[in-house]
N, C-alpha and C. Protein backbone atom coordinates (compact mmCIF):
# COMPACT_ATOMS: atom_id res chain seq x y z
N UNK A 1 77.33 85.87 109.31
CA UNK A 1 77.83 86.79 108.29
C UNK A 1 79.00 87.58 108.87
N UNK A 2 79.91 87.75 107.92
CA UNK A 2 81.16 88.50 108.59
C UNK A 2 80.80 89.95 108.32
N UNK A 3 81.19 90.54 109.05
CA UNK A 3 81.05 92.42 109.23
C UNK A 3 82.32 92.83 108.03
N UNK A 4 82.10 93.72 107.26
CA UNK A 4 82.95 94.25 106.81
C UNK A 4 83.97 94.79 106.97
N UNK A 5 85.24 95.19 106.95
CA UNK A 5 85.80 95.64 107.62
C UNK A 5 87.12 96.57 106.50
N UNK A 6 87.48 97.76 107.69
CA UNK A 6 87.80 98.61 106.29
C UNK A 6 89.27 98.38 106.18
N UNK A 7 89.92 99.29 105.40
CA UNK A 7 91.68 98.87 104.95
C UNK A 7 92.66 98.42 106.22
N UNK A 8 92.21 99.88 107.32
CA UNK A 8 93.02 99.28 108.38
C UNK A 8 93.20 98.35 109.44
N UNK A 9 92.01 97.49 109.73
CA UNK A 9 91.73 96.61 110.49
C UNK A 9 92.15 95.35 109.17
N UNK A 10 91.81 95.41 108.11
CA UNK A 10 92.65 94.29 107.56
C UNK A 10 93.85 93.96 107.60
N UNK A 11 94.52 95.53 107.44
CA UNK A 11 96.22 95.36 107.50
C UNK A 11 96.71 94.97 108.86
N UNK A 12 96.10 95.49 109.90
CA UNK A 12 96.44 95.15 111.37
C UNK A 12 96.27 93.48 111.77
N UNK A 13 95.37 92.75 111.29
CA UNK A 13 94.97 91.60 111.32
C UNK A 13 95.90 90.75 110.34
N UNK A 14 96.65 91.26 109.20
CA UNK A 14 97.26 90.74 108.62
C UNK A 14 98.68 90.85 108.97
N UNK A 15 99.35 91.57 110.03
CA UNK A 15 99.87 91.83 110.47
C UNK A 15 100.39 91.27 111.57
N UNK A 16 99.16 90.88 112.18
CA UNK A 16 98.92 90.00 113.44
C UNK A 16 99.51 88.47 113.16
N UNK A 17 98.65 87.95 111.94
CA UNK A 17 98.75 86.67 111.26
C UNK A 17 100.37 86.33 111.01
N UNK A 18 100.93 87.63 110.51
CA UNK A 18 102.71 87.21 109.96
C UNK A 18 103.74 87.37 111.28
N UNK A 19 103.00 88.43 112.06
CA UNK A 19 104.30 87.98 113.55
C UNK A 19 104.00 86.44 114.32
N UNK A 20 102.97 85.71 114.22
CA UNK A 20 102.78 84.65 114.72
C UNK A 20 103.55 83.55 113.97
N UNK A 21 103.44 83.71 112.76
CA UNK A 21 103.76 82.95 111.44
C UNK A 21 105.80 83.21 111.49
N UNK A 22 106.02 84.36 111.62
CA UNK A 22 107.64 84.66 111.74
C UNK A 22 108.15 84.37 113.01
N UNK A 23 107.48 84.38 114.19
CA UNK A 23 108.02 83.56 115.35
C UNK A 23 108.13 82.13 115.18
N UNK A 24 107.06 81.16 114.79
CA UNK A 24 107.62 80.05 114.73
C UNK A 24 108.36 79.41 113.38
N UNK A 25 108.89 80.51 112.71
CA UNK A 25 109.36 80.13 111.26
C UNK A 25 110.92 80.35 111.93
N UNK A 26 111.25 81.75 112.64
CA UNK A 26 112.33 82.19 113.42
C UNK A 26 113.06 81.02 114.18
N UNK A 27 111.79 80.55 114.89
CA UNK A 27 112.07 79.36 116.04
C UNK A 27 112.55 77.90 115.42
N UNK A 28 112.40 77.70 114.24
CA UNK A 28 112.42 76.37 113.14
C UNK A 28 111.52 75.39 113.67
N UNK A 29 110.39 76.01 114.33
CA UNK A 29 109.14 75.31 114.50
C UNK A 29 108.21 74.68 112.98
N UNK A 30 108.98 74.07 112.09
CA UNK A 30 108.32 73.93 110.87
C UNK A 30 108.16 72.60 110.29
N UNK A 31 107.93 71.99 111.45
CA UNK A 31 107.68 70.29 111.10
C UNK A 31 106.94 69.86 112.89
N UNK A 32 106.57 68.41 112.34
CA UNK A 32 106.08 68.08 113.82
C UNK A 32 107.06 67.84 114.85
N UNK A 33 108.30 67.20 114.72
CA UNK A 33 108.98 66.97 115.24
C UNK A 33 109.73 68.43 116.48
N UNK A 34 109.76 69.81 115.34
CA UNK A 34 110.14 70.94 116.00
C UNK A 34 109.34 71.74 116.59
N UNK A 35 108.00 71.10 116.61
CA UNK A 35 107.24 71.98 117.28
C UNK A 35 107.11 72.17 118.17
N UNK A 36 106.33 73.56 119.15
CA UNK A 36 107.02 74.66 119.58
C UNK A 36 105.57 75.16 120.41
N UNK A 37 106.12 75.42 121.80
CA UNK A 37 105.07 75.89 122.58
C UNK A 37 104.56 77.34 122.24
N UNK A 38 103.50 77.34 121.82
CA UNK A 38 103.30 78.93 121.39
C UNK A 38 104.09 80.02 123.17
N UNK A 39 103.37 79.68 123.94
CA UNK A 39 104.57 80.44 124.82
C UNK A 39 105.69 80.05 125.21
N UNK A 40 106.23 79.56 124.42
CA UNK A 40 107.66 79.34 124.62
C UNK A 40 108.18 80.67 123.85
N UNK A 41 107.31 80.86 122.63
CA UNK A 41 108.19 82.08 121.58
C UNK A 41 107.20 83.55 121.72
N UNK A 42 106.21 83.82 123.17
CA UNK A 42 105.72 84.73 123.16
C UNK A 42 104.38 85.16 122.33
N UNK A 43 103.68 83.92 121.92
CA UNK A 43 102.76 84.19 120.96
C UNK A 43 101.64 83.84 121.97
N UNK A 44 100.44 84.92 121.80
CA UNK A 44 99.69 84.70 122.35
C UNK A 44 98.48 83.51 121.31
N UNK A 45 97.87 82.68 122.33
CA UNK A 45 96.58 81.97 121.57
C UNK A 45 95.09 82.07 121.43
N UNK A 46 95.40 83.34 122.06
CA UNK A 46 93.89 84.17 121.84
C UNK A 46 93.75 85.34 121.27
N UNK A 47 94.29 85.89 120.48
CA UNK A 47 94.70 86.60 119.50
C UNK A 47 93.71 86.21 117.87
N UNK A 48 93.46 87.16 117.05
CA UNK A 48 92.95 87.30 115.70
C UNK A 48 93.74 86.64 114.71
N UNK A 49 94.98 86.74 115.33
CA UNK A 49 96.07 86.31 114.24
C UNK A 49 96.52 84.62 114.33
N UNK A 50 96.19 84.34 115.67
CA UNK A 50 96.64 82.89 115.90
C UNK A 50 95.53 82.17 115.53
N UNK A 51 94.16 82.58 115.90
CA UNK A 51 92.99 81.91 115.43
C UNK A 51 92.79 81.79 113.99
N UNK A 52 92.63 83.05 113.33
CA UNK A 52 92.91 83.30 111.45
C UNK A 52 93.49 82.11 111.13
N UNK A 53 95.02 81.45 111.95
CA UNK A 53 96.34 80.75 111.34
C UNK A 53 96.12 79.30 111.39
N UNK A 54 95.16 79.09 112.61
CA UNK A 54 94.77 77.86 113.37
C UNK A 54 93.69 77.37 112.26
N UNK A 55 92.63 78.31 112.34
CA UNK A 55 91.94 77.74 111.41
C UNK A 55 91.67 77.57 110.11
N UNK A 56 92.91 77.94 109.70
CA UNK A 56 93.03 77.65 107.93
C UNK A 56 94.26 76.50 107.82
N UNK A 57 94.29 75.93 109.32
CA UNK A 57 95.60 74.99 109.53
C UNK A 57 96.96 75.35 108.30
N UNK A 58 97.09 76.58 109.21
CA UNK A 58 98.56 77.10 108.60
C UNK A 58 99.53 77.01 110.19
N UNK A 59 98.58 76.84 110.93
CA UNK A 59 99.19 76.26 111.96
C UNK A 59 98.69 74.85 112.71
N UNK A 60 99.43 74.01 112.84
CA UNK A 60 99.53 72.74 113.49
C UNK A 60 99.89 72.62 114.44
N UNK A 61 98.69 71.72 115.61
CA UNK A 61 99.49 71.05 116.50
C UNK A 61 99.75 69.80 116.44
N UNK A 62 101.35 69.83 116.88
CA UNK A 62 102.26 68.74 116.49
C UNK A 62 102.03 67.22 117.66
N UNK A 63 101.80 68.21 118.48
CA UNK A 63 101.73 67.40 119.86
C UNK A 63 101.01 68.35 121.07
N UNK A 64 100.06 67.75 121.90
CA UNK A 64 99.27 68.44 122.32
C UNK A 64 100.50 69.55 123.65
N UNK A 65 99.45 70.98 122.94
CA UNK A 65 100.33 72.69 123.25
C UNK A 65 101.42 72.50 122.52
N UNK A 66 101.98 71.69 121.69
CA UNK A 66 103.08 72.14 120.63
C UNK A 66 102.59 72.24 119.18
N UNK A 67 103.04 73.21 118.94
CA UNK A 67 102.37 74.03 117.66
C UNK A 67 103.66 74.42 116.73
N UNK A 68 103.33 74.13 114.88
CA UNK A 68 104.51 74.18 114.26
C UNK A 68 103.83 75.01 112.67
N UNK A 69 104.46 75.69 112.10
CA UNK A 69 103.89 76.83 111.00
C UNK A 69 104.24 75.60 109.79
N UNK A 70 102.95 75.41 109.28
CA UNK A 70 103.18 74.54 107.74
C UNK A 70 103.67 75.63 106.93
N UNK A 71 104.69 75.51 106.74
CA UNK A 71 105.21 76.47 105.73
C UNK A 71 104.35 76.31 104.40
N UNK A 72 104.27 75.33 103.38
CA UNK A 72 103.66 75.41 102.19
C UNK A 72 102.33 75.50 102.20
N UNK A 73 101.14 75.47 103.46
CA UNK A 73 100.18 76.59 103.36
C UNK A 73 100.31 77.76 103.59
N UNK A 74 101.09 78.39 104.27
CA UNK A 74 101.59 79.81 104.79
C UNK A 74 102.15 80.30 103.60
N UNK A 75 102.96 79.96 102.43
CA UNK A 75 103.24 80.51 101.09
C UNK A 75 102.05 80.45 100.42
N UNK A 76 101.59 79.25 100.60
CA UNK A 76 100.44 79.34 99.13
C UNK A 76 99.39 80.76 100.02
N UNK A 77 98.98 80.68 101.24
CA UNK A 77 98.42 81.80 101.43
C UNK A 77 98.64 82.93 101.01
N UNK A 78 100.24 83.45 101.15
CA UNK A 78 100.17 84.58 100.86
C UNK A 78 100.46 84.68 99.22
N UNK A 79 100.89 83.58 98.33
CA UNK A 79 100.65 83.78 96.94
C UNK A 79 99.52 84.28 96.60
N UNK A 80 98.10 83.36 97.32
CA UNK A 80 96.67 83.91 96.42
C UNK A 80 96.79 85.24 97.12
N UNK A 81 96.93 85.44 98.23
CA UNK A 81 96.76 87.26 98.37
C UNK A 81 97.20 88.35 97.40
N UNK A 82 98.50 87.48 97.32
CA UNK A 82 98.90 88.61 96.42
C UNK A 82 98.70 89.10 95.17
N UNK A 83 98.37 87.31 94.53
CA UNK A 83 97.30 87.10 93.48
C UNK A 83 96.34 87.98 93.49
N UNK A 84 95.35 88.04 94.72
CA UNK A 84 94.31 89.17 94.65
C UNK A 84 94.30 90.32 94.69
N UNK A 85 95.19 90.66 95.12
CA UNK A 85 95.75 91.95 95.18
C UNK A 85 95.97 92.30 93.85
N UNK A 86 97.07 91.79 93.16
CA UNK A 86 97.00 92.02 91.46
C UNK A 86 95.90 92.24 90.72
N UNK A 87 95.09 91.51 91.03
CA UNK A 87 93.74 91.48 90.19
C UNK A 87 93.30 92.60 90.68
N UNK A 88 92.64 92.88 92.11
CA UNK A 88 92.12 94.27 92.26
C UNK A 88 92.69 95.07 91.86
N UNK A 89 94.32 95.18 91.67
CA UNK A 89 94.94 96.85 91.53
C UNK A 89 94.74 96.39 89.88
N UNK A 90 94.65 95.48 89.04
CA UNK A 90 94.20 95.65 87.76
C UNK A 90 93.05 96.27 87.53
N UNK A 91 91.97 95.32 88.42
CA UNK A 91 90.65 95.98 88.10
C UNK A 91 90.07 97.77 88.29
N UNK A 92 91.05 98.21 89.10
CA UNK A 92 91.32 99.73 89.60
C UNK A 92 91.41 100.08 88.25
N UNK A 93 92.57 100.12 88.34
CA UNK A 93 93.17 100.59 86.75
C UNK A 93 92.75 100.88 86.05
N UNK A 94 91.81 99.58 85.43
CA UNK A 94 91.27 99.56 83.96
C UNK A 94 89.46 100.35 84.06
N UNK A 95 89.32 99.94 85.27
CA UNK A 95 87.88 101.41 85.27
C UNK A 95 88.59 102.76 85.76
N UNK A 96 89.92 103.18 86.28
CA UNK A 96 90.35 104.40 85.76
C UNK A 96 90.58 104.75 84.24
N UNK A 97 91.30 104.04 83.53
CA UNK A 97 91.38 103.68 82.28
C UNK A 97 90.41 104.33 81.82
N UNK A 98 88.99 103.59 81.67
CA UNK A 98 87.94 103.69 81.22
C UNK A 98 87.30 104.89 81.90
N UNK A 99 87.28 105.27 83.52
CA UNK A 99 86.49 106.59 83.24
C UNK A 99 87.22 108.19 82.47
N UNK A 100 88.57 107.67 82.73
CA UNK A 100 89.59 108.91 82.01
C UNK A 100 89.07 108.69 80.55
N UNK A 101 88.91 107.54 79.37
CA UNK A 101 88.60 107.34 78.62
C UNK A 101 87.27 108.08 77.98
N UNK A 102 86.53 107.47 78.49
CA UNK A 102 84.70 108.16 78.40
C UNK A 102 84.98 109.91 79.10
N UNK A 103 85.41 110.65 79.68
CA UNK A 103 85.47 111.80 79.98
C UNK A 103 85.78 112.25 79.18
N UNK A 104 87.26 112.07 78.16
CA UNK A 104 87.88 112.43 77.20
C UNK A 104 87.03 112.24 75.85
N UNK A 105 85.77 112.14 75.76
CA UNK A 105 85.06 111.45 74.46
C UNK A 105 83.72 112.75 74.35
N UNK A 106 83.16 113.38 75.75
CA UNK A 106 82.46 114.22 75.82
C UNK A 106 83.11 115.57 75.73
């Protein structure tokens, strides 16, 4: 079971995930052919952010210790985020909505 974890350890971890992701996007590590020693561009591989990337294979190895950022899982990732994100700041909303609503009725 995963531990919960609160706003700021998400953002830090998500944070983690996009400097790994912008070094080898920086580097044009974005095919097999260009791939790219994670220390060649300073990225560590024991890190939250490289593991997160590794194992949703948003990162590839191209050739063994060369590693390259699939770009079109790395977008579609952060589309559904943001996707979710929308939806929660909707779902906020509309039970503010609704408790401003029902207050205003008593």
């Amino acid at each position: 079971m995963i531990a919960p974890m609160g706003g700021p350890a998400v953002a830090i971890i998500l944070i983690k995930e996009r400097h790994v992701a912008e070094a080898f996007d920086r580097a044009g590590a974005i095919s097999t052919d260009s791939a790219r020693a994670p220390e060649d561009l300073g990225v560590g591989v024991h890190g939250v952010g490289w593991r997160r990337l590794t194992n949703r294979a948003i990162m590839r190895e191209g050739a063994p210790g060369r590693w390259y950022l699939d770009v079109p899982s790395w977008n579609a990732t952060r589309r559904l985020r943001r996707q979710r994100l929308i939806i929660l700041l909707a779902l906020v909303l509309a039970v503010a909505a609704w408790m401003i609503y029902t207050r205003g009725m008593s």
